[in-house]
Each structure stands twice: as C-alpha cells, then as structure tokens.
Protein backbone atom coordinates (compact mmCIF):
# COMPACT_ATOMS: atom_id res chain seq x y z
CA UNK A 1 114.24 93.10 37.31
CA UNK A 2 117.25 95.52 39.08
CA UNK A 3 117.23 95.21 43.00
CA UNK A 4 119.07 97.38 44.98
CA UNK A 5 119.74 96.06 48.73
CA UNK A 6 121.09 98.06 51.32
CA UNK A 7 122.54 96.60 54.32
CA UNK A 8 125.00 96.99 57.31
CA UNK A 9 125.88 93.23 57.54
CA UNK A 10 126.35 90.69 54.43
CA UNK A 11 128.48 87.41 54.36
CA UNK A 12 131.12 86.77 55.17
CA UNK A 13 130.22 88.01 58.43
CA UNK A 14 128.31 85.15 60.71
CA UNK A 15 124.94 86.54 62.23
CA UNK A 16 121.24 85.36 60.98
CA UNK A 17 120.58 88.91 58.91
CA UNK A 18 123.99 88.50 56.93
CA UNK A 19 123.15 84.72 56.27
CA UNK A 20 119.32 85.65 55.30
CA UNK A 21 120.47 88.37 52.75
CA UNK A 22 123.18 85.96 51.26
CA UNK A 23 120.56 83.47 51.00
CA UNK A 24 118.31 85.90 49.54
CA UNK A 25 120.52 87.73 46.76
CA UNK A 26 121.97 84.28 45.77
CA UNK A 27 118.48 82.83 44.76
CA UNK A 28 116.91 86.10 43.10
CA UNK A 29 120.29 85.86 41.39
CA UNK A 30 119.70 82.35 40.22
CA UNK A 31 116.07 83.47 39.12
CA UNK A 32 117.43 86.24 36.52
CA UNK A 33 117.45 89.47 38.65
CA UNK A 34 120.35 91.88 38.49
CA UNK A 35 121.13 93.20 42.01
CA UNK A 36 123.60 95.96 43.58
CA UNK A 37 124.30 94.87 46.96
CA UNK A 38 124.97 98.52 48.93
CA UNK A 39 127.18 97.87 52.11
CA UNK A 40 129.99 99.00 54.23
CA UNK A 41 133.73 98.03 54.40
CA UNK A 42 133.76 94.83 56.74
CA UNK A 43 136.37 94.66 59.48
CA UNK A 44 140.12 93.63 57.96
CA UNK A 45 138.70 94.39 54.16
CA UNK A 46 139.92 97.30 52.42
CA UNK A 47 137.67 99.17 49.98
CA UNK A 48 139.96 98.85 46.61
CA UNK A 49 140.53 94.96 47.05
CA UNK A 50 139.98 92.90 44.10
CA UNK A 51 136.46 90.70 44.87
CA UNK A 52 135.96 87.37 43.94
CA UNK A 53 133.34 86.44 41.42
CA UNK A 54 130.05 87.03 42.45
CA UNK A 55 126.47 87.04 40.67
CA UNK A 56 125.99 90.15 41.73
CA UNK A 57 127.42 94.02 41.78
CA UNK A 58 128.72 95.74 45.06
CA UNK A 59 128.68 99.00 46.18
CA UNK A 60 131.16 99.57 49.00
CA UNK A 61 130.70 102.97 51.57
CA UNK A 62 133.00 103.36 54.48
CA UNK A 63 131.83 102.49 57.63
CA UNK A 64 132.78 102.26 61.50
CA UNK A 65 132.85 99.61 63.95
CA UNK A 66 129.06 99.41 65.67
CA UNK A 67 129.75 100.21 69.16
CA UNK A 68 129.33 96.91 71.22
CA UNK A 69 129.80 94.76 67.69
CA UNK A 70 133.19 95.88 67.09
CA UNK A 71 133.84 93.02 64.36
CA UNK A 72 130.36 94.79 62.18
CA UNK A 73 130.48 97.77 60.71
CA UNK A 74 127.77 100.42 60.69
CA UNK A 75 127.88 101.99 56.76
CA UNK A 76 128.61 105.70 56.79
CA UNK A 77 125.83 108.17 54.59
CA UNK A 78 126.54 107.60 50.73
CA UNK A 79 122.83 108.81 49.72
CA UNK A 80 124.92 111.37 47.05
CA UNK A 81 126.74 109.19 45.13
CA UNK A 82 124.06 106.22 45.65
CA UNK A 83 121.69 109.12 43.87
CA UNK A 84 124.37 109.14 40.82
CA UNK A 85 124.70 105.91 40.66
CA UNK A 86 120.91 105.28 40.40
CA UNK A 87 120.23 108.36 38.36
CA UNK A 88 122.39 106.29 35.63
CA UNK A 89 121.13 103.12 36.10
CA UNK A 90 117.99 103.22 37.67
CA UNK A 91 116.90 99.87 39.61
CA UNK A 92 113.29 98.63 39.73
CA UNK A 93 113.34 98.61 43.75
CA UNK A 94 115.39 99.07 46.45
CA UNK A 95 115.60 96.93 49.36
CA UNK A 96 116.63 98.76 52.61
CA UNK A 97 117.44 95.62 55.19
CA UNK A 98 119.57 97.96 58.22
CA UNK A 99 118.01 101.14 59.84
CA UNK A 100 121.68 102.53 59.69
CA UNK A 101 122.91 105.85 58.37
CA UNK A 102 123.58 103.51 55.23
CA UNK A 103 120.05 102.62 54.84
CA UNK A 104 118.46 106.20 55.82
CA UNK A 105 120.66 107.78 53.37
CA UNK A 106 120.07 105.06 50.72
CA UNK A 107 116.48 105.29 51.71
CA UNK A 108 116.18 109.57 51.06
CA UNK A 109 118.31 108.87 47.68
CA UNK A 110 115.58 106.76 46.50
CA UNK A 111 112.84 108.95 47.61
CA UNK A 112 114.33 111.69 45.54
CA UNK A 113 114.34 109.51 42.63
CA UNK A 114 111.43 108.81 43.20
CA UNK A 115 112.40 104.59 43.15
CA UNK A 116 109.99 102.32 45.56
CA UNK A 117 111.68 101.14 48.69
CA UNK A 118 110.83 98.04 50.46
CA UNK A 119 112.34 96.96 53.84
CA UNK A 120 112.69 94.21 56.10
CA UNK A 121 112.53 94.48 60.15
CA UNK A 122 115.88 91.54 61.04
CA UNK A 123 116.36 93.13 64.67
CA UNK A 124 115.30 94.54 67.85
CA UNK A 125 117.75 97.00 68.36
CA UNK A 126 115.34 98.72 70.53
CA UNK A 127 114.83 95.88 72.96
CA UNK A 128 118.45 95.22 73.36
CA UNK A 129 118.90 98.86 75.06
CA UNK A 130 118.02 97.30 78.29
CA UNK A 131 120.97 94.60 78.04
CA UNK A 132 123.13 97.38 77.99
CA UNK A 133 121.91 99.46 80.51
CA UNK A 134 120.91 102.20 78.09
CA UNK A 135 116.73 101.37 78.59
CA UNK A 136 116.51 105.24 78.77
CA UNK A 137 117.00 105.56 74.73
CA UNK A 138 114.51 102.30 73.56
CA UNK A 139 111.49 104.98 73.25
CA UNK A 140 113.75 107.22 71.45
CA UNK A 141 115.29 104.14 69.52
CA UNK A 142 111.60 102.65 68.78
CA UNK A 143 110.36 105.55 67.57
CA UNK A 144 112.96 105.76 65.10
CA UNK A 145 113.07 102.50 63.48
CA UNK A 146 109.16 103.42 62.78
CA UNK A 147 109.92 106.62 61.29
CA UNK A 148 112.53 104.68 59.27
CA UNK A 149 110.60 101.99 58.09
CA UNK A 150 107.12 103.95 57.42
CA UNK A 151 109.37 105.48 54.73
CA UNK A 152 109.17 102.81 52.99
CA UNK A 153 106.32 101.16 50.74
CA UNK A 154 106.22 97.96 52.83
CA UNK A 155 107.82 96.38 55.89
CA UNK A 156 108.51 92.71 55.55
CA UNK A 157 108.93 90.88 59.02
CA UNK A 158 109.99 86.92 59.69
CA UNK A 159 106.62 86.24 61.29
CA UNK A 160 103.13 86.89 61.32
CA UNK A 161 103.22 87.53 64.55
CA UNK A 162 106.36 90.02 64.56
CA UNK A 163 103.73 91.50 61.75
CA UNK A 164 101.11 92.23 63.52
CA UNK A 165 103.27 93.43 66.68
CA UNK A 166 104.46 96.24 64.58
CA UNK A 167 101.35 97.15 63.61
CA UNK A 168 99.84 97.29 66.85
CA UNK A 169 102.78 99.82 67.31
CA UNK A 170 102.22 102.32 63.98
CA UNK A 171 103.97 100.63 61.50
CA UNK A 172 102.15 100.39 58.31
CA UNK A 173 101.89 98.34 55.23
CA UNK A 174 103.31 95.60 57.05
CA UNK A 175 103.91 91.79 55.82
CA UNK A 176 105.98 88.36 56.12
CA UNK A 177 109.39 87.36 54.78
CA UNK A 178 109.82 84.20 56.55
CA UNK A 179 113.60 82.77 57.00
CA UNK A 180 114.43 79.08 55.42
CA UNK A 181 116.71 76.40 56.25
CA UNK A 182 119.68 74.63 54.10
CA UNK A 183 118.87 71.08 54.94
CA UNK A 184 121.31 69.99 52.13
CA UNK A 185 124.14 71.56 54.99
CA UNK A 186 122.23 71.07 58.61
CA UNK A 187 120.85 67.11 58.66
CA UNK A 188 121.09 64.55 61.51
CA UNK A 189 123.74 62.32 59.40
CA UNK A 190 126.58 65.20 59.40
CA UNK A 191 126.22 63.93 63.98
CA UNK A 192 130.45 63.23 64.58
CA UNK A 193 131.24 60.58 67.54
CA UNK A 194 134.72 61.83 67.74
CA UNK A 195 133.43 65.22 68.09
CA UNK A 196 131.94 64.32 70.64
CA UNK A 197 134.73 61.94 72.79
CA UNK A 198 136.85 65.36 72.13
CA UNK A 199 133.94 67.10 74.51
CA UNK A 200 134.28 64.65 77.23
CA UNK A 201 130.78 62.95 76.69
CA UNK A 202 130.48 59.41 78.49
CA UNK A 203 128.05 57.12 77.02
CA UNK A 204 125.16 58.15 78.97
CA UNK A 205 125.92 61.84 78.90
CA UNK A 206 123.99 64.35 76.66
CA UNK A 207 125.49 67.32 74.72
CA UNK A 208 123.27 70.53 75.59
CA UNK A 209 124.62 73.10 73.17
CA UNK A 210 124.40 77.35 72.65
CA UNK A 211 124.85 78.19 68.98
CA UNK A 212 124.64 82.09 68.33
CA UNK A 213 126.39 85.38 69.85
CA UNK A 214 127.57 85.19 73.15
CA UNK A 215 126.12 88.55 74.99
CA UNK A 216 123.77 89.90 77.59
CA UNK A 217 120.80 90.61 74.97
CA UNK A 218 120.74 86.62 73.93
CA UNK A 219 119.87 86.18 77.62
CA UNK A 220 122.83 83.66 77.61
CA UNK A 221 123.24 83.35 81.33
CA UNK A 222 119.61 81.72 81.76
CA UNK A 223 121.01 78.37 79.32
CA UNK A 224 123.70 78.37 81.57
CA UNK A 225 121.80 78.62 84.55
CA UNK A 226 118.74 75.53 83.24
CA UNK A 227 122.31 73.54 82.28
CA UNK A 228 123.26 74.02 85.98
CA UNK A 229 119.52 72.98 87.23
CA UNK A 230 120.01 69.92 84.71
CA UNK A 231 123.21 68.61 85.58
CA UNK A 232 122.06 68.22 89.24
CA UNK A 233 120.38 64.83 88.03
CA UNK A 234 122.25 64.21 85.00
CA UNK A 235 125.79 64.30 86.16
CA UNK A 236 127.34 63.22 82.85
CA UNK A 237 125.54 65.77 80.54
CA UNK A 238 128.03 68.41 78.97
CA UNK A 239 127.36 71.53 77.70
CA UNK A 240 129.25 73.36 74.10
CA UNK A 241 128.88 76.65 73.21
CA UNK A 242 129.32 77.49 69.40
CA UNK A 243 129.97 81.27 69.09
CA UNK A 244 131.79 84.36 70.07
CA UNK A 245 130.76 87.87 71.90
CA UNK A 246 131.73 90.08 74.38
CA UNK A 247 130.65 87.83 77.38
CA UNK A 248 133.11 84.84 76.22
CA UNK A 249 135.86 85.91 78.53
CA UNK A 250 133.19 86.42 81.64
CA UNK A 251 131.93 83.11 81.34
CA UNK A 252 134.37 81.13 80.64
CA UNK A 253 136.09 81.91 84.37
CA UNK A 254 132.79 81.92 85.76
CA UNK A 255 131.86 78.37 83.96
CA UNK A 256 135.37 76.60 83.43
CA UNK A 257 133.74 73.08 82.64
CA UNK A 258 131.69 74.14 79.97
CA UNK A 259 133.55 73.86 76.19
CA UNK A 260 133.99 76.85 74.19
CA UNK A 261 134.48 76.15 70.55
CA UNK A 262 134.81 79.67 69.08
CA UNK A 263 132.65 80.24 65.88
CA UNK A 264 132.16 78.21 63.30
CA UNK A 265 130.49 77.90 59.87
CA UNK A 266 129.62 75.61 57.13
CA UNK A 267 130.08 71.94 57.05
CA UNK A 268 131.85 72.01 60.89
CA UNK A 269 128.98 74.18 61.92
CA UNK A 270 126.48 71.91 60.70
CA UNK A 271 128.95 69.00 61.98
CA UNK A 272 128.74 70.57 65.70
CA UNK A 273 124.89 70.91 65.43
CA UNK A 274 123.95 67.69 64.59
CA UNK A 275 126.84 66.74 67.85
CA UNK A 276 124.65 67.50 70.32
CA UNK A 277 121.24 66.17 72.20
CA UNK A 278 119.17 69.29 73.68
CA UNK A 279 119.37 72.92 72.33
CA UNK A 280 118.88 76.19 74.58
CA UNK A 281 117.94 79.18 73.08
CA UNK A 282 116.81 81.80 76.06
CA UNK A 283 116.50 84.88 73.57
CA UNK A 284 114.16 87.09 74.39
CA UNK A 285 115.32 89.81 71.50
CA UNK A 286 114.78 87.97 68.41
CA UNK A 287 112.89 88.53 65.39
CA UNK A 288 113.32 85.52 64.12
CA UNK A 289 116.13 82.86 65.49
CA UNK A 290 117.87 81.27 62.61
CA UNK A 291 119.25 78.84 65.15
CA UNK A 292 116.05 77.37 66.35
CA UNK A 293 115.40 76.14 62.50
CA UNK A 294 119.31 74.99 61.90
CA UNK A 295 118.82 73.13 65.35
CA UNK A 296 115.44 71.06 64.42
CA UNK A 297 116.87 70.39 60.87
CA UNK A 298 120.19 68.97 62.53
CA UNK A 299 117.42 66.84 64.74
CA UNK A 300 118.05 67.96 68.30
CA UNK A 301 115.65 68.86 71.18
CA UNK A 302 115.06 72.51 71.30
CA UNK A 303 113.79 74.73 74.32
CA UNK A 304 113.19 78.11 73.50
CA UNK A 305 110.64 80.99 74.35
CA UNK A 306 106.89 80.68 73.50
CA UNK A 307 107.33 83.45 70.20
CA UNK A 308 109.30 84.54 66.96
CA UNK A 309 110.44 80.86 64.99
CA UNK A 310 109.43 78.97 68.41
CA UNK A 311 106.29 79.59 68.16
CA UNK A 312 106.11 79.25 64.13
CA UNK A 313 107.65 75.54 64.11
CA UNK A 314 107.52 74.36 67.58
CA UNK A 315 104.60 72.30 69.08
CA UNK A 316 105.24 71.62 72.09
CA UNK A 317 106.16 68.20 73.55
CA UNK A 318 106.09 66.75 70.10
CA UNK A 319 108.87 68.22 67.91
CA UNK A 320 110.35 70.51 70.62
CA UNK A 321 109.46 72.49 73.65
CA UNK A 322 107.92 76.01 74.38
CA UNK A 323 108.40 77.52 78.05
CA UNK A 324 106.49 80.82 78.33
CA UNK A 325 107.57 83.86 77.17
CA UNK A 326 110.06 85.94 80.27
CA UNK A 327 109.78 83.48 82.20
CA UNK A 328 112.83 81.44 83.20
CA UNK A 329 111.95 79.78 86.21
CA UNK A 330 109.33 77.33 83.06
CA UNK A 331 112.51 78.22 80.36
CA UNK A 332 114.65 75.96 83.05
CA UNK A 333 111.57 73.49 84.32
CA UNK A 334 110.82 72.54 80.37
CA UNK A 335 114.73 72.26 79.72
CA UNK A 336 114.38 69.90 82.68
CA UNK A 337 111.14 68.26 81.17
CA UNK A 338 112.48 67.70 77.45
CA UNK A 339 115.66 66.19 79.38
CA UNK A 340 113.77 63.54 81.43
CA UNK A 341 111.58 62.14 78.57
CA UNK A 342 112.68 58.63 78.10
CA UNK A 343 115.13 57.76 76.04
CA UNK A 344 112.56 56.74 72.98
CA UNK A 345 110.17 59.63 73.32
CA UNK A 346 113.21 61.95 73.12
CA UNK A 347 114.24 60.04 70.28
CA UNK A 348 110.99 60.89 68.69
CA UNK A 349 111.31 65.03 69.46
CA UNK A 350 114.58 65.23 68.36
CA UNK A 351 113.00 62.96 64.84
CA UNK A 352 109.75 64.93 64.73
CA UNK A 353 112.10 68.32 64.92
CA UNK A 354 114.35 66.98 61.92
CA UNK A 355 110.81 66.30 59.54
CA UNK A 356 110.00 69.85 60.87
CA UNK A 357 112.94 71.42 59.22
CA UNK A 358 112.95 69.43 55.89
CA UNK A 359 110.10 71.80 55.29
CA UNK A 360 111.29 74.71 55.84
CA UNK A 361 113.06 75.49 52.34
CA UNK A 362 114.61 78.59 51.23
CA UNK A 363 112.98 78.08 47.44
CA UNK A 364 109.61 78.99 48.85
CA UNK A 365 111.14 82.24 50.80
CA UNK A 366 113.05 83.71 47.76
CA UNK A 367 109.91 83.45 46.06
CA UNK A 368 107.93 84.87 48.24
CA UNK A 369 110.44 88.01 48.37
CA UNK A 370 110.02 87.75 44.81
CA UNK A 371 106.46 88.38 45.05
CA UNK A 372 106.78 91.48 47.62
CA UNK A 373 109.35 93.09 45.48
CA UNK A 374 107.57 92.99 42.02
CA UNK A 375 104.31 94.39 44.09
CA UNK A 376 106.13 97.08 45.75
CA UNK A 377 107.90 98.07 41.94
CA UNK A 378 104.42 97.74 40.23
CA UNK A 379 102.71 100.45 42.80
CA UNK A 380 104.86 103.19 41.17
C-alpha cells in the first residue's frame, strides 16, 4: 500500500514524535509499503540538498522556526501542490501526525481528493500554554486540535487512557498507537564506569538522571527540587541531565553542581542511560513519555506521574514508582522512597523495570499501525 505522512518533526531532529515516526516509516518500509514522508525544511538544511538513501520518498515545504522551539520548524501550507502531487499518484492513506499549517493543508488536499486521512494525537500543545504564560489561548488552542483531528477518519493516541480522555472531550473515532522500545540500543550492559568517575560519583553515590527537553512545560524544576530533598540524606548522590532547551542557561547558574551533558543520541545516549541509578520524569504534559520506556529498558529506577506510559508499564514499588498525578510534594516523597529501598530491593526495581521493557517491542506497534491504516483505506 502508498502512505502518505505528514509531519512537522522527523529525524534527525531528537524529540519522542520525530523518533516514533522514524520508527514507524522504517518498519512499514521493511513490510513492503511505499511511503511519501511530507515535512518541512529542518533548521541548517537547505531544500535542494542531495539526500542520502532512504526507503522512502520526501516531500520538502518551507517552514519557520516554531516560536519557543527555535531548532523545529513549523511546515508552511503546501495543500496545492500536495493536491498535484497526489492527483498523479494517488496514495492509499494519508497519515497527518502535526496539527500544523502543514498538516491542515495536507489534511484539506486530501479531503478534496477525496483520500482517507488518519492521524495521531503526539502532543499537548494545549496544556503547555500555561508554561508559557499564554493559559488565555488553551480553550482556543483545544478547540482547535479537535476541529483538526475530527477531520480525520480516526485519531490514534499512545494510550488507552489518552483515548478515552479525548473522547470524553469530543473527539471521535478515537483509538491506540502505542510507542515501542529498541532494546537492541537501550539495555543494562551498554552501563559505563568511566562515565560515571567523569560525573564525580563516589562508590556509594547514585546517579539520578533527566533525559528529555529542558523547559518549563517538562516541569523540570520539580526533579531538581526531589534531587535537592534527596541529597539531604544521601550526600554523595549526583545528578546528570541529558538534553537541551531554553531553561539550560537558567539552571545551570541556579544549580552549578549538577552535570549538564548537552544532547545526545544513539549508542552514547543509550550509554548515559544505562549510567545512572534513579530516573525523574516530573512531566505533567505528555502523551506518552518515550523516556520512561528507554529508562526501564536501560534498567534504572523510575519516578514519574501516576498517567500516560507511567501508568501503562509502571506498578508501583515493583518495577518502578508512581507518585500521584500534580502532586509534587508525593512526586518528591516517592523519589525519596524508591531512593531508600535497600540496596537489594532496589536492585530488584531497577531488574523488574529492565524485563518490563524487553516487552515493549516496536514489531508489535508497526503492526498495529498497520492494522489502523489498512482499516481507515478500506472505509472509502
């Protein structure tokens, strides 16, 4: 079958949705489909480049730095020449991933055409409004990814319970694209004791580690705030953030101690995972949290919020630990708890949350997407 999938953000850029749709388009790709990946110019890429081989066609539209992500770029309208190009070559579905001008335009193109459209919902844009003090727009903002998305023949979201949230709030025809793991990249064994001497970590000192974007709607200050709470009885603990974002420069004055090793990706990603002890992940935004699974595969002790792939993989106590949702006084007291569990029941977590992630394997997600795509292209 043809797929045609429109997004803002594809690899190489580093966030969860880019890494999803690589993951995605490079196993339907592998199963025999032909697919037109529809996206803007990334930052420091110029349109007429030559492109390395790839098992699959691209369509590049000019696009603008999204305000607040200046290294993304949001796609600029190409529903005219998206409607030639389809016209001639007609895919079986199209796959609109972003709610940006790329994907309304590539959205009304395929209307016209009168080609199936399925989506996926990756992120709360709405809910990060009130990070940047612009909560005034997230009715105006929520009622516009629904407008968006009831366009389309099905919404696909990471978890049943992001599912059934959307439902409760007028979206319809809604369903579950889970996210997977590579466990052949993020595994316990890739753990690097010079790695961690280059942190500072004495023998009886735990790495507590932040892998994602550094800004206000990842809640980051609240990790460094239960790291603070922590260190008050365990002295020789260290924490590492993995990442980059527009609070880097504010916290590193404000937190000198802490190490900041920039982003990373692929084997030294997986490498500074499976480095540390205890994971944080305050995020209150997510729709998923690609982390939380790369974390547990990698075997460390993750705290996280009480919803999205916490609540999906996590039992508390045993393979991880929950605090409840919004609330950060129990986000810091279970970062506390996970931290004082002797050293063998900690050893257990941390082993329970590596099993955990074995079975979390991107085969089963592709076809699952599979399946949604071929039901969406048989309707018309």
């Amino acid at each position: 079958m043809k797929l045609a999938l429109v997004t803002e953000t594809f690899p190489p850029e580093v966030n969860g949705v880019s890494m999803t749709l690589g993951r995605l388009c490079e196993g339907l790709a592998a199963e025999g489909w032909e697919i037109m990946v529809v996206r803007p110019v990334q930052e420091h890429e110029e349109v007429d480049m030559p492109s390395e081989e790839k098992p699959y066609e691209e369509f590049i539209a000019a696009g603008v730095p999204l305000p607040g992500y200046n290294a993304l770029r949001m796609g600029e309208p190409a529903g005219f020449s998206l409607y030639r190009i389809w016209k001639r070559s007609r895919p079986d579905v199209v796959h609109v991933a972003t709610e940006g001008p790329l994907g309304v335009a590539a959205l009304i193109a395929a209307r016209l055409l009168k080609i199936p459209v399925s989506s996926t919902f990756h992120t709360n844009f709405d809910q990060y409004s009130d990070h940047y003090r612009i909560g005034f727009i997230q009715r105006l903002a929520s009622s516009y990814l629904r407008w968006v998305h009831n366009r389309c023949d099905v919404t696909l979201a990471p978890t049943r319970q992001m599912a059934d949230e959307l439902a409760k709030l007028g979206y319809r025809n809604t369903g579950v694209l889970s996210r997977g793991v590579d466990t052949e990249l993020f595994r316990p064994d890739r753990r690097d004791e010079s790695l961690r001497r280059e942190w500072g970590v004495p023998e009886d000192g735990k790495v507590v580690l932040y892998v994602g974007r550094v800004a206000k709607e990842k809640n980051i200050d609240l990790a460094f705030a239960a790291f603070e709470s922590l260190r008050e009885d365990f002295p020789h603990d260290r924490m590492v953030v993995v990442g980059g974002g527009p609070e880097l420069p504010r916290l590193k004055r404000k937190y000198p101690e802490v190490r900041y090793a920039g982003m990373r990706k692929g084997e030294d990603l997986a490498r500074h995972y499976a480095s540390g002890d205890l994971f944080l992940f305050p995020s209150v935004t997510e729709t998923f949290g690609n982390v939380v699974t790369e974390a547990m595969a990698s075997a460390l002790a993750v705290c996280t919020y009480d919803y999205a792939a916490g609540r999906e993989y996590i039992e508390s106590g045993r393979n991880g630990m929950l605090a409840r949702f919004g609330d950060a006084e129990h986000f810091v007291a279970q970062t506390l708890a996970l931290r004082c569990l002797p050293e063998q029941e900690l050893a257990s977590v941390r082993s329970a949350a590596s099993e955990t992630g074995k079975g979390i394997s991107w085969k089963r997600v592709v076809e699952s997407f599979q399946r949604s795509l071929r039901a969406v292209a048989s309707v018309r």
